[in-house]
N, C-alpha and C. Protein backbone atom coordinates (compact mmCIF):
# COMPACT_ATOMS: atom_id res chain seq x y z
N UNK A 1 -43.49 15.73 -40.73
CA UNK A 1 -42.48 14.75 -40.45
C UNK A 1 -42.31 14.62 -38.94
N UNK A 2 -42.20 13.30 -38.57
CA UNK A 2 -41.91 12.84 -36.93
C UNK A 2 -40.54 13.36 -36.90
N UNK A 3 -40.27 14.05 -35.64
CA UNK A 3 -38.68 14.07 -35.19
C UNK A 3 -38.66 13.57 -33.77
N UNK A 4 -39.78 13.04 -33.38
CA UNK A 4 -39.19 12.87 -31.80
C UNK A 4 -38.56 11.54 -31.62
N UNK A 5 -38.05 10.89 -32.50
CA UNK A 5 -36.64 9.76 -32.29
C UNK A 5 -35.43 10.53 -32.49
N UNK A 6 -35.11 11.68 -32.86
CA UNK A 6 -34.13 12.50 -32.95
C UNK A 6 -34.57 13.64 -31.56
N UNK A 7 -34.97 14.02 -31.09
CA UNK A 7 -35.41 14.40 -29.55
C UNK A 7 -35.41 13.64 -28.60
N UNK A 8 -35.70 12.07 -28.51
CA UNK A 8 -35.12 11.56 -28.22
C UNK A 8 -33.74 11.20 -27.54
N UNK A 9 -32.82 11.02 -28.63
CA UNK A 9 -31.78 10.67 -28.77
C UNK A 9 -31.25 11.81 -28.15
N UNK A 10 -31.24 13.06 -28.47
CA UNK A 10 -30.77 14.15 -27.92
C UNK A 10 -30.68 14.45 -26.63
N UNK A 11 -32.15 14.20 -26.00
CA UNK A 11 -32.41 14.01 -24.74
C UNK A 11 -31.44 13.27 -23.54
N UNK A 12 -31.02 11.98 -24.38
CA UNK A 12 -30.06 11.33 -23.65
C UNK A 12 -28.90 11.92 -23.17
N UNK A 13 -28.27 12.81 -24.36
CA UNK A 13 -27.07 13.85 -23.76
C UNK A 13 -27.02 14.77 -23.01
N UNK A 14 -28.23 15.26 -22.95
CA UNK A 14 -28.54 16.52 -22.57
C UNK A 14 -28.82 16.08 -20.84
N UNK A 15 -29.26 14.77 -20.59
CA UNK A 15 -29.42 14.29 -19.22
C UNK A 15 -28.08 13.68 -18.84
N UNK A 16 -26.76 13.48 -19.46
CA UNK A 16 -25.44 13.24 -19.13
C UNK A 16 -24.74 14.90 -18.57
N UNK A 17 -25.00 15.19 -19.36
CA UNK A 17 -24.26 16.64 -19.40
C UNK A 17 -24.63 17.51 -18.34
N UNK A 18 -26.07 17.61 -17.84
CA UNK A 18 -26.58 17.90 -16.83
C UNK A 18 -26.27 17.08 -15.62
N UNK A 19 -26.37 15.86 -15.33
CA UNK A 19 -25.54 15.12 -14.36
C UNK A 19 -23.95 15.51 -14.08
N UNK A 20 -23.38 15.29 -15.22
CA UNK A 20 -21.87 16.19 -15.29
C UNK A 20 -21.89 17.30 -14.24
N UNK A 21 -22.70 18.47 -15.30
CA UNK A 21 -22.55 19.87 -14.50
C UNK A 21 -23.14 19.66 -13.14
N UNK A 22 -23.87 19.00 -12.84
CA UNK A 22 -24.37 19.02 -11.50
C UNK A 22 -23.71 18.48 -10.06
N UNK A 23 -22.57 17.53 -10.66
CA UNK A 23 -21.61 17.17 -9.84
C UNK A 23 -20.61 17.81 -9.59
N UNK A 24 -19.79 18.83 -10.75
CA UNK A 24 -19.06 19.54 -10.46
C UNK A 24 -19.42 21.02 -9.61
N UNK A 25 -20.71 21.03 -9.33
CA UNK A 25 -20.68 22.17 -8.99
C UNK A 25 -21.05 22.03 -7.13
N UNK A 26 -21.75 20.40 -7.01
CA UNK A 26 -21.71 20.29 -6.01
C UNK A 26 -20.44 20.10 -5.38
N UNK A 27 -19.70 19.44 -6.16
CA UNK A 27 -18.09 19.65 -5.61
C UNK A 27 -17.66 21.19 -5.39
N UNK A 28 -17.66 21.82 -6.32
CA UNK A 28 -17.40 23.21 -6.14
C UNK A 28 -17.72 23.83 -4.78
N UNK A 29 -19.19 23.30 -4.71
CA UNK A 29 -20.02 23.99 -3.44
C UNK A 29 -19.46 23.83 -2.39
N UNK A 30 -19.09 22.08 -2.31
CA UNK A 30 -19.03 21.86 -0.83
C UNK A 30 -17.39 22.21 -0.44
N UNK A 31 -16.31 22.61 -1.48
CA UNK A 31 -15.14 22.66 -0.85
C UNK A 31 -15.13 24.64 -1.02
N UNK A 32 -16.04 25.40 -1.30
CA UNK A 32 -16.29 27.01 -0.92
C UNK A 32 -17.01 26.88 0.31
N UNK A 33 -17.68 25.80 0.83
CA UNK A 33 -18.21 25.95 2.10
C UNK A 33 -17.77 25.36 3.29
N UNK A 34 -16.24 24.49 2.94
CA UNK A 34 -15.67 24.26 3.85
C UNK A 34 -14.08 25.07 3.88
N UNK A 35 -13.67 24.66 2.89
CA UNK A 35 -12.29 25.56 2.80
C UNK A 35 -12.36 27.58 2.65
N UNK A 36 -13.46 27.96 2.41
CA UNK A 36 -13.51 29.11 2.26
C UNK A 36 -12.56 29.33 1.39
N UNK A 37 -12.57 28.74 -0.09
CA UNK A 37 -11.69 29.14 -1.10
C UNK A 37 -12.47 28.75 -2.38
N UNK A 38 -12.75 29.95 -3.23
CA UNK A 38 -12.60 30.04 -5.01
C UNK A 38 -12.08 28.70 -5.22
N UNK A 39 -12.72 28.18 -6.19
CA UNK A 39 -12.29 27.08 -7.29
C UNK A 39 -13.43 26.91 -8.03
N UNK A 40 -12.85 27.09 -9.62
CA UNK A 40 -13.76 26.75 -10.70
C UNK A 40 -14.16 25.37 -10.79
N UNK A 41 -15.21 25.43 -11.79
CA UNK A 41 -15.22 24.47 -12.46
C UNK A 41 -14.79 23.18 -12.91
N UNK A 42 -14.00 24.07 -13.88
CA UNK A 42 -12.99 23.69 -15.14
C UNK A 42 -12.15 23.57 -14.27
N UNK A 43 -11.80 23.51 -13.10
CA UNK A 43 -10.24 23.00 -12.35
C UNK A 43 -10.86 21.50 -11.91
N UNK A 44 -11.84 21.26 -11.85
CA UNK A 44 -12.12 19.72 -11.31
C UNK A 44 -12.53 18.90 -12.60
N UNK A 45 -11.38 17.54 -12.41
CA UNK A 45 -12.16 16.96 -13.45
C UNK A 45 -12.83 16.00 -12.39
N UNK A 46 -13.86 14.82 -12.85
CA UNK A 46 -14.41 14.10 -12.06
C UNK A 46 -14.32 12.72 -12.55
N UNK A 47 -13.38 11.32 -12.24
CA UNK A 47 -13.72 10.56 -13.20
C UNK A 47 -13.90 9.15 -11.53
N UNK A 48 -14.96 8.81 -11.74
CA UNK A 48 -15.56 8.15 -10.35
C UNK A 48 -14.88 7.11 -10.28
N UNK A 49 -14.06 6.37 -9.38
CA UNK A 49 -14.67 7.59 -7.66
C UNK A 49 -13.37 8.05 -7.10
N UNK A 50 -12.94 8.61 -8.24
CA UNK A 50 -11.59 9.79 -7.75
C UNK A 50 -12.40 11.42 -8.48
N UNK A 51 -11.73 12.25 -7.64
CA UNK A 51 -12.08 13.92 -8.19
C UNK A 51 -10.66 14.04 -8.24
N UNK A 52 -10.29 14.48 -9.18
CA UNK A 52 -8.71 14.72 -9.47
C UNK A 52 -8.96 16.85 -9.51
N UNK A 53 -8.12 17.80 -8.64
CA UNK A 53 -7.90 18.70 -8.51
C UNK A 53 -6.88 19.31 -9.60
N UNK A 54 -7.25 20.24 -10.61
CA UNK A 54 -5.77 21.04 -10.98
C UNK A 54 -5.62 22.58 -10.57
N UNK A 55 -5.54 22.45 -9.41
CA UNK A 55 -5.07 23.70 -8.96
C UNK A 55 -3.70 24.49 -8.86
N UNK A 56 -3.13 25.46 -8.17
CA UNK A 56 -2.30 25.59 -7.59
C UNK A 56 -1.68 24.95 -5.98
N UNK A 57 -0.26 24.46 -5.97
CA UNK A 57 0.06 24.12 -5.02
C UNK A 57 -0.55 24.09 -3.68
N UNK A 58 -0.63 25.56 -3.64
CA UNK A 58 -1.08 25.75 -2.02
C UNK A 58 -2.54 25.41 -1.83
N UNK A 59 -3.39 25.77 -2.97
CA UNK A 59 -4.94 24.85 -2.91
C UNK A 59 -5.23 23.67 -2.73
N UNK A 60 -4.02 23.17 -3.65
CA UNK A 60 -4.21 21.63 -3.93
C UNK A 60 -3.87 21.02 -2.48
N UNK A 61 -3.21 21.28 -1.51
CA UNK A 61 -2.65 20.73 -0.34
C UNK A 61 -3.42 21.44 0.66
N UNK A 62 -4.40 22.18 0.30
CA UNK A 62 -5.40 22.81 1.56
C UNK A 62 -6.76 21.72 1.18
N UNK A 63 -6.63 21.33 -0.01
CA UNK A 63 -8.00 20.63 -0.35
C UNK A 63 -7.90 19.21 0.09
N UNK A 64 -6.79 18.64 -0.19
CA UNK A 64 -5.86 17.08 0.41
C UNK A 64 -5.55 17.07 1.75
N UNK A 65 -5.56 18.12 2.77
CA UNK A 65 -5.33 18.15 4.17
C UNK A 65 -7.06 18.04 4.66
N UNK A 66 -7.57 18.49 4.14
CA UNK A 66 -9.18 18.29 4.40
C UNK A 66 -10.19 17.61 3.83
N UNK A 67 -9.32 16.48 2.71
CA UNK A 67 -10.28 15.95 1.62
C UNK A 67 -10.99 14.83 2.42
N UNK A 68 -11.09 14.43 4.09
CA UNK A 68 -11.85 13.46 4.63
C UNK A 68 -13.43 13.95 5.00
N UNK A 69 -13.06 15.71 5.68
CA UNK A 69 -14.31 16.25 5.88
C UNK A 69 -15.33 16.90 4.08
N UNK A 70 -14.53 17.05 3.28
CA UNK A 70 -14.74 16.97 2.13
C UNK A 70 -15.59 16.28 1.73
N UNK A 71 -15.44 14.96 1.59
CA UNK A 71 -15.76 13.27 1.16
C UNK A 71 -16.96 13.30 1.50
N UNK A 72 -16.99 13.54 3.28
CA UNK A 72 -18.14 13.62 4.15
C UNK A 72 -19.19 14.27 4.07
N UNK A 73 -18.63 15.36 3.18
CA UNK A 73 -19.91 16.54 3.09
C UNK A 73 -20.86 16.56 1.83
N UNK A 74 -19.82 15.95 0.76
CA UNK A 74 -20.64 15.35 -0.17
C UNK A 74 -21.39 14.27 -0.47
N UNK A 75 -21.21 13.32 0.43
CA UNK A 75 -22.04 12.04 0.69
C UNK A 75 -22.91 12.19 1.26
N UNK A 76 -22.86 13.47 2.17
CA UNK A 76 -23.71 13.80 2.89
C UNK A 76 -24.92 14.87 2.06
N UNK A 77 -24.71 15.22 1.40
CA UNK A 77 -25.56 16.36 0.21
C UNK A 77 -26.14 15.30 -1.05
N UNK A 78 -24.93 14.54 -1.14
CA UNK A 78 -25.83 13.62 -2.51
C UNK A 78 -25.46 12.33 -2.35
N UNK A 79 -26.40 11.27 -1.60
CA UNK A 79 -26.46 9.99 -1.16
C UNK A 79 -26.17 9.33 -2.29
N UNK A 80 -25.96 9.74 -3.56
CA UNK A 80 -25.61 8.48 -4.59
C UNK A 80 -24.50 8.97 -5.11
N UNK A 81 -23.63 9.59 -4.26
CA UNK A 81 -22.25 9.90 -5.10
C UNK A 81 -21.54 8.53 -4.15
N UNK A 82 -20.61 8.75 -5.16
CA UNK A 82 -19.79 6.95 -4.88
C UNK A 82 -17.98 7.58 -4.85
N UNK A 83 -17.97 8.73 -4.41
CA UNK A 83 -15.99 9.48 -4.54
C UNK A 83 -15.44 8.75 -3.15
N UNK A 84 -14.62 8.01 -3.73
CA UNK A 84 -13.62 7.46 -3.02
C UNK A 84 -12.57 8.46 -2.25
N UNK A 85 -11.87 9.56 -3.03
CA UNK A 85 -10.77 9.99 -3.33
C UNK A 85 -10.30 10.99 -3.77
N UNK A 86 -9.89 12.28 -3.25
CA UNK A 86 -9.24 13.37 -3.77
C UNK A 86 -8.46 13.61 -4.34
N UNK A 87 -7.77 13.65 -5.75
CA UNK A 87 -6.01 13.31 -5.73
C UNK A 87 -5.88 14.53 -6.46
């Protein structure tokens, strides 16, 4: 029996989901290599072209006092990100 229209299909998610993870982590990256601060994952959601933060207070306003060199550093690492906006 053929399954590769069901491999396929699968394929398609599996190249979303990987795009997903691959953005959040470049986010991750670039605000541990500028802010010198821990942040997961699962604290960023990403919905383009805002990155919405759920952190704690004092993160959240260390990440928003610097979210211009931020912006910069990721446009600068991945030429087809389109983030407007830190909130």
């Amino acid at each position: 029996m053929d399954y590769n229209h069901i491999k396929n299909y699968l394929d398609k998610f599996k190249n979303i989901l990987s795009l997903k993870e691959e953005k959040d982590s470049l986010v991750v990256g670039v605000i541990e290599h500028v802010l010198k601060i821990k942040i997961l994952s699962k604290d960023i959601q990403i919905k383009p072209p805002f990155i919405y933060i759920k952190a704690s207070p004092l993160v959240r306003n260390e990440i928003l006092m610097n979210k211009e060199i931020i912006l910069k550093e990721i446009l600068a690492l991945s030429s087809g990100s389109n983030f407007k906006d830190i909130r």
